[in-house]
Protein backbone atom coordinates (compact mmCIF):
# COMPACT_ATOMS: atom_id res chain seq x y z
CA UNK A 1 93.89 150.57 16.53
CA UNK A 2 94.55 150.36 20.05
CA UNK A 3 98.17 151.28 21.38
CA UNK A 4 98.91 149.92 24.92
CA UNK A 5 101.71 152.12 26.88
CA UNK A 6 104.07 150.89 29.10
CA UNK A 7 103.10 147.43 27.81
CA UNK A 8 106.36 145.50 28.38
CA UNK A 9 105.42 145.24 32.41
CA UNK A 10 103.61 142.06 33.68
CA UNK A 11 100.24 144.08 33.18
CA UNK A 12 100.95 145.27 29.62
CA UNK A 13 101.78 141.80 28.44
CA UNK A 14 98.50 139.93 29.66
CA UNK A 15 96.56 143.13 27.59
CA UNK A 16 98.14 142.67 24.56
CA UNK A 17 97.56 138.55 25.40
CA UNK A 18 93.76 139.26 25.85
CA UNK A 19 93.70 142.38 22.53
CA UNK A 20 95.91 140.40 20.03
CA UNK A 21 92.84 138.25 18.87
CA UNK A 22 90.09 140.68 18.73
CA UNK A 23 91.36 143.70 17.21
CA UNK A 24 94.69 145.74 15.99
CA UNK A 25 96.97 146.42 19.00
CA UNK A 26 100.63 148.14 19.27
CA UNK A 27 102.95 147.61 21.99
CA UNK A 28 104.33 151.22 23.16
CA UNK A 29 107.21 150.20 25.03
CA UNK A 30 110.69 151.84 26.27
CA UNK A 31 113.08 149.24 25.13
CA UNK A 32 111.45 147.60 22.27
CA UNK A 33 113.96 144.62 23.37
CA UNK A 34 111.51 143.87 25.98
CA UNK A 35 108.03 144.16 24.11
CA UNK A 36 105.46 141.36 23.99
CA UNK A 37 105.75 139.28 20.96
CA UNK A 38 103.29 138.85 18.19
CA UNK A 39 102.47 142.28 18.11
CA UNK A 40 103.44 145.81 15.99
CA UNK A 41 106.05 147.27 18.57
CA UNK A 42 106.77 151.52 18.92
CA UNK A 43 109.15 152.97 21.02
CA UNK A 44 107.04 154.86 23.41
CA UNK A 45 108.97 156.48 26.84
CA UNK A 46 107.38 158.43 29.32
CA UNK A 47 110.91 160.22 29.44
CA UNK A 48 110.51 160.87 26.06
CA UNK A 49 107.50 162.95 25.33
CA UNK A 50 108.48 162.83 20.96
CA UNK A 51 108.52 159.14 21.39
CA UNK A 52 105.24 159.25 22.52
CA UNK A 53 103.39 161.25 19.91
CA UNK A 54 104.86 158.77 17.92
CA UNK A 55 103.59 155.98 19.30
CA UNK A 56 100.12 157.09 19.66
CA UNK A 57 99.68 158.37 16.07
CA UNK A 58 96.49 156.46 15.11
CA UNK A 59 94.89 155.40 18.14
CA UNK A 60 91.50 155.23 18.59
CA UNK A 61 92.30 153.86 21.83
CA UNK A 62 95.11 154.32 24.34
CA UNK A 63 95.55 152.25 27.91
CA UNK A 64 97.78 154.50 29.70
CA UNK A 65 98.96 152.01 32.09
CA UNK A 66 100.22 153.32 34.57
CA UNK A 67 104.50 154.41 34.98
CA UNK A 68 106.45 152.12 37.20
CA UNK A 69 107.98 155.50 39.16
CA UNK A 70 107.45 155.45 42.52
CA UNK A 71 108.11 159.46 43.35
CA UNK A 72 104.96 161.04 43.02
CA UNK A 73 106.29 163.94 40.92
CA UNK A 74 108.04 162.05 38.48
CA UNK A 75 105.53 159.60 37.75
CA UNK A 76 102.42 162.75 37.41
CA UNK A 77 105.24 164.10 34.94
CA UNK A 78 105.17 160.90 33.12
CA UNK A 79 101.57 161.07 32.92
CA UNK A 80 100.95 164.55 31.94
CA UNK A 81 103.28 164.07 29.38
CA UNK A 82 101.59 161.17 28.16
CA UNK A 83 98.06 162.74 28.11
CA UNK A 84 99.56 165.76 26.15
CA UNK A 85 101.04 163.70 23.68
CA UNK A 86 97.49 161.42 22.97
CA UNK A 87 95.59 164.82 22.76
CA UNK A 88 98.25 166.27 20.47
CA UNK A 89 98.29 162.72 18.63
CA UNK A 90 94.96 162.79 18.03
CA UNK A 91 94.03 159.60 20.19
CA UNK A 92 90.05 158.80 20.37
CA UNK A 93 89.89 157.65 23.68
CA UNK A 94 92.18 157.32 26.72
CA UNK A 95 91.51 154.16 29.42
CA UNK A 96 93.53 155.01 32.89
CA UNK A 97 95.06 152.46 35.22
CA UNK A 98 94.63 154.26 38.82
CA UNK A 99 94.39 153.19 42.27
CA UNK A 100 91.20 152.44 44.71
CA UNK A 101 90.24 155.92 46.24
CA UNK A 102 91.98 158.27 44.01
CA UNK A 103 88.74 160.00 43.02
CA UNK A 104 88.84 161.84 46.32
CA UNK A 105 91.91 160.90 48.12
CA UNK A 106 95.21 162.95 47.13
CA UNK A 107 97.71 161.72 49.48
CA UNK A 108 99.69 158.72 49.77
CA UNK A 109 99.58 155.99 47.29
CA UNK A 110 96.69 157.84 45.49
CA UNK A 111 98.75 160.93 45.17
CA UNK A 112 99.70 160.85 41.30
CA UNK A 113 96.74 158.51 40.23
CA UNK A 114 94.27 161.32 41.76
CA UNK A 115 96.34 164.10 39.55
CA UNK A 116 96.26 161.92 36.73
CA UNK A 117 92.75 161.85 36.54
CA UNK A 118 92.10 165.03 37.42
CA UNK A 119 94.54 165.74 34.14
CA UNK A 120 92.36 163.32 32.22
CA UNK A 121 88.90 165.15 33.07
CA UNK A 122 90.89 168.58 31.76
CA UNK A 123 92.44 167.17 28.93
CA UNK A 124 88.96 166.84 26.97
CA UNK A 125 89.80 163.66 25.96
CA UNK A 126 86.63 160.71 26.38
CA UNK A 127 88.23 158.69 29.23
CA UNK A 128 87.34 155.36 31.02
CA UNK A 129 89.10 154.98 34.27
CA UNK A 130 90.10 151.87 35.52
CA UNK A 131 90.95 151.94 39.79
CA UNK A 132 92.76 148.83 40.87
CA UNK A 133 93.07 147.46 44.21
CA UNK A 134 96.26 145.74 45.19
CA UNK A 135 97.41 142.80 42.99
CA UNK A 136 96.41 139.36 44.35
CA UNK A 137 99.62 137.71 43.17
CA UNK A 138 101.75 139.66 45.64
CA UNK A 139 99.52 138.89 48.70
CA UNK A 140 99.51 134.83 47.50
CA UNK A 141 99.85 133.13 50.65
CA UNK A 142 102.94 131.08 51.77
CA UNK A 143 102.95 128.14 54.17
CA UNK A 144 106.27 127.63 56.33
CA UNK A 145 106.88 125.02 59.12
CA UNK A 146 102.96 123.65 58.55
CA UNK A 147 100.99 126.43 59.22
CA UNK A 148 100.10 129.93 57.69
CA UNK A 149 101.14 132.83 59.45
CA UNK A 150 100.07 136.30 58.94
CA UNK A 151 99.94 140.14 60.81
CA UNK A 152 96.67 141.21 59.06
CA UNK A 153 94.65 140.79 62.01
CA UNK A 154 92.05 138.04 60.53
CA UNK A 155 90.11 141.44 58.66
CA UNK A 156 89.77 141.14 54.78
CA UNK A 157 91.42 141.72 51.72
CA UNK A 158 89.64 142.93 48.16
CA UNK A 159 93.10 142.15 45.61
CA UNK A 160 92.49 141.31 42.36
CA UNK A 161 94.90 138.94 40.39
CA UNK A 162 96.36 140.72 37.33
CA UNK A 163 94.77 138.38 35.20
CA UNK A 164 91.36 139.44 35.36
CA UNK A 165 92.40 142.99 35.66
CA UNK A 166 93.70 142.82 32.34
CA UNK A 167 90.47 141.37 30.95
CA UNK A 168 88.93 143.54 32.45
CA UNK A 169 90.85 146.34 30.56
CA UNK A 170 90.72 144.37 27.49
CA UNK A 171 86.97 144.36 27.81
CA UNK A 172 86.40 148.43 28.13
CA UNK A 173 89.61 148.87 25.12
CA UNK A 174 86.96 146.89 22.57
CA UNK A 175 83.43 147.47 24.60
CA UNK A 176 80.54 149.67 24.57
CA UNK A 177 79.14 152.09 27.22
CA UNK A 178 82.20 152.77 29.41
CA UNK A 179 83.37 156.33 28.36
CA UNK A 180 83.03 158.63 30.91
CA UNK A 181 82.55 156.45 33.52
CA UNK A 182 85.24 155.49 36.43
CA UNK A 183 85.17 151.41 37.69
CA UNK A 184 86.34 150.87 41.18
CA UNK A 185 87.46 147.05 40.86
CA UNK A 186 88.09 145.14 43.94
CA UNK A 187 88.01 141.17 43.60
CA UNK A 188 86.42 138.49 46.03
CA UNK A 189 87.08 139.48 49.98
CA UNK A 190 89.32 136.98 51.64
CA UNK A 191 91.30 136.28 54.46
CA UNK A 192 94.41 134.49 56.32
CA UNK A 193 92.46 132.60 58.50
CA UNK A 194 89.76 131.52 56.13
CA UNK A 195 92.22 130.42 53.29
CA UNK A 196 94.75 128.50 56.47
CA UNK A 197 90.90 126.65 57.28
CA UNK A 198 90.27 125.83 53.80
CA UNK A 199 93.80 124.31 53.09
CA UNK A 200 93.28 122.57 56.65
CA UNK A 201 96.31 123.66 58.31
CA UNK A 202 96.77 126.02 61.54
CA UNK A 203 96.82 129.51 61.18
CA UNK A 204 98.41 131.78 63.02
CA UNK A 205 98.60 135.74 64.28
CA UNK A 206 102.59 137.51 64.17
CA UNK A 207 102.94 140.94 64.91
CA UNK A 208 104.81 142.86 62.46
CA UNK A 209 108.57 142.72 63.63
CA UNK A 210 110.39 145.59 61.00
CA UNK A 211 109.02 148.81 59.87
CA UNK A 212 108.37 149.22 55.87
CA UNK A 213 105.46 148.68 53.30
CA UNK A 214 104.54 145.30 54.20
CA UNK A 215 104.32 146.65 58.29
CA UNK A 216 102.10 149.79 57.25
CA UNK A 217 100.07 147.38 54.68
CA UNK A 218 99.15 145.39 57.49
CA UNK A 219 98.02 147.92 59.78
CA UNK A 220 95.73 149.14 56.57
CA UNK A 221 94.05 145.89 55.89
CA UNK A 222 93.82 144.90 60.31
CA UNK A 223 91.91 148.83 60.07
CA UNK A 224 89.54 147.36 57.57
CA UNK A 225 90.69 149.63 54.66
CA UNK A 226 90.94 147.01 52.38
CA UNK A 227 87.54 145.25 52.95
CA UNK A 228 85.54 147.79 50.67
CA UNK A 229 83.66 145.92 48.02
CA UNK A 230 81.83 146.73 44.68
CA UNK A 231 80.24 144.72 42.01
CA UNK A 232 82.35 146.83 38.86
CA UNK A 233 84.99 144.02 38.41
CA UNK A 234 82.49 141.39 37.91
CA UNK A 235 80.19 143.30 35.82
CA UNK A 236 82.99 144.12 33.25
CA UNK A 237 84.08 140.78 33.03
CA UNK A 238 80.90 139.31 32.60
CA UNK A 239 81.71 136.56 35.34
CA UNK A 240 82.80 136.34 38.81
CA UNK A 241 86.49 137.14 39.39
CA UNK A 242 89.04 134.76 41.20
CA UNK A 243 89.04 134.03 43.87
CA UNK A 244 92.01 133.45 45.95
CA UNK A 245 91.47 129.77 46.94
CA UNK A 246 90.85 128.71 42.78
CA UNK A 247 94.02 130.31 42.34
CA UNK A 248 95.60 128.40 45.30
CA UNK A 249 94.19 125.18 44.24
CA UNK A 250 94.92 125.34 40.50
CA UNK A 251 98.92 125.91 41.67
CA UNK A 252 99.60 124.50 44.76
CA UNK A 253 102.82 125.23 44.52
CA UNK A 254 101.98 129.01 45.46
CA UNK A 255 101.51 127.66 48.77
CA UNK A 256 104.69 126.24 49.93
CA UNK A 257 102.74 122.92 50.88
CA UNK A 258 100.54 120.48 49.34
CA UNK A 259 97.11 120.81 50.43
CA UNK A 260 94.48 118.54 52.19
């Protein structure tokens, strides 16, 4: 039995999509309201840490997936309590969602995913770590007035749409030969300019105009930092991943415009 936590999120619903066929799978969820449908459904809350050992009871496998909390400390509390409660539950295996770079980087964005695993490798628990890059379906480009406009500087981008991720996931829950082992995923390197050529309409460079996320992103990815690639997402799969042009040209509508 595999037991998928925090599995009501946008991630935890295309696992269960991709499990629900090939094996046994429970939905560990916080408001069991808001669980994916088809499946056996346990309250599971990282708040909760008796919810938890509840929800786990039985697992051979557990996708820890990741809490939605943005402040570092709660969310490595979330986790922590999580990992206690699969070793105390008896779980066989634990598969981590974490972050590109959190093997050695502590700071930032990788902050709680680098504790996490850290936690993981002390727990004693047989672990398969999972490090995503940054979702494609958030970086989806839009076309306004005619032409694509973008602050990233022309340099790449490695996202991954959350659909392949979750395969991917799907693929080491009911696989062979990935305990112990860590997968840095990135998907297919693209960029503003090349997708604005291949939809055949102008492209051009805007500096950022506010501070926030989207202002630091883009100094990150016009620094290169998000051009790293590796072969791990394809391998697990089976198959290339895709790319962000398929996914533009199978909905068009992502795009704001119709294409040429």
């Amino acid at each position: 039995m595999i037991v998928v936590s925090a599995a009501s999120g946008a991630l935890g619903h295309l696992v269960i999509d991709r499990l629900r066929t090939r094996t046994e799978v429970v939905a560990a969820v916080r408001d069991p309201g808001r669980a994916p449908a088809g499946v056996a459904v346990r309250r599971g809350d990282y708040d909760d840490p008796a919810s938890l050992l509840e929800a786990f009871d039985g697992a051979t496998r557990l996708l820890l997936i990741s809490s939605p909390e943005l402040d570092p400390a709660r969310r490595i509390g979330h986790h922590l309590a999580a990992l206690s409660a699969a070793v105390r539950a008896g779980v066989g295996a634990v598969v981590y969602t974490s972050f590109l770079d959190a093997g050695t980087v502590a700071t930032g964005m990788t902050e709680a995913h680098h504790a996490t695993e850290q936690a993981i490798l002390r727990s004693g628990l047989p672990y398969t770590i999972l490090r995503h890059p940054f979702y494609g379906d958030a970086f989806i480009p839009r076309i306004s007035g005619g032409e694509l406009t973008a602050g990233a500087g022309g340099r790449g981008l490695n996202t991954a749409f959350r659909s392949d991720l979750a395969e991917a996931a799907a693929n080491v829950l009911t696989g062979e030969g990935h305990l112990g082992r860590a997968y840095d995923f990135t998907g297919p390197l693209w960029s503003h300019p090349e997708v604005a050529e291949a939809l055949g309409v102008p492209y051009r460079e805007v500096p950022d105009t506010a501070p926030g996320p989207m202002s630091w992103l883009n100094a990150q990815v016009r620094a290169g930092a998000l051009e790293r690639q590796t072969p791990d997402l394809e391998q697990v799969l089976g198959r290339p991943a895709e790319t962000m042009l398929s996914r533009l040209r199978r909905h068009p509508l992502s795009s704001g415009a119709s294409h040429r």
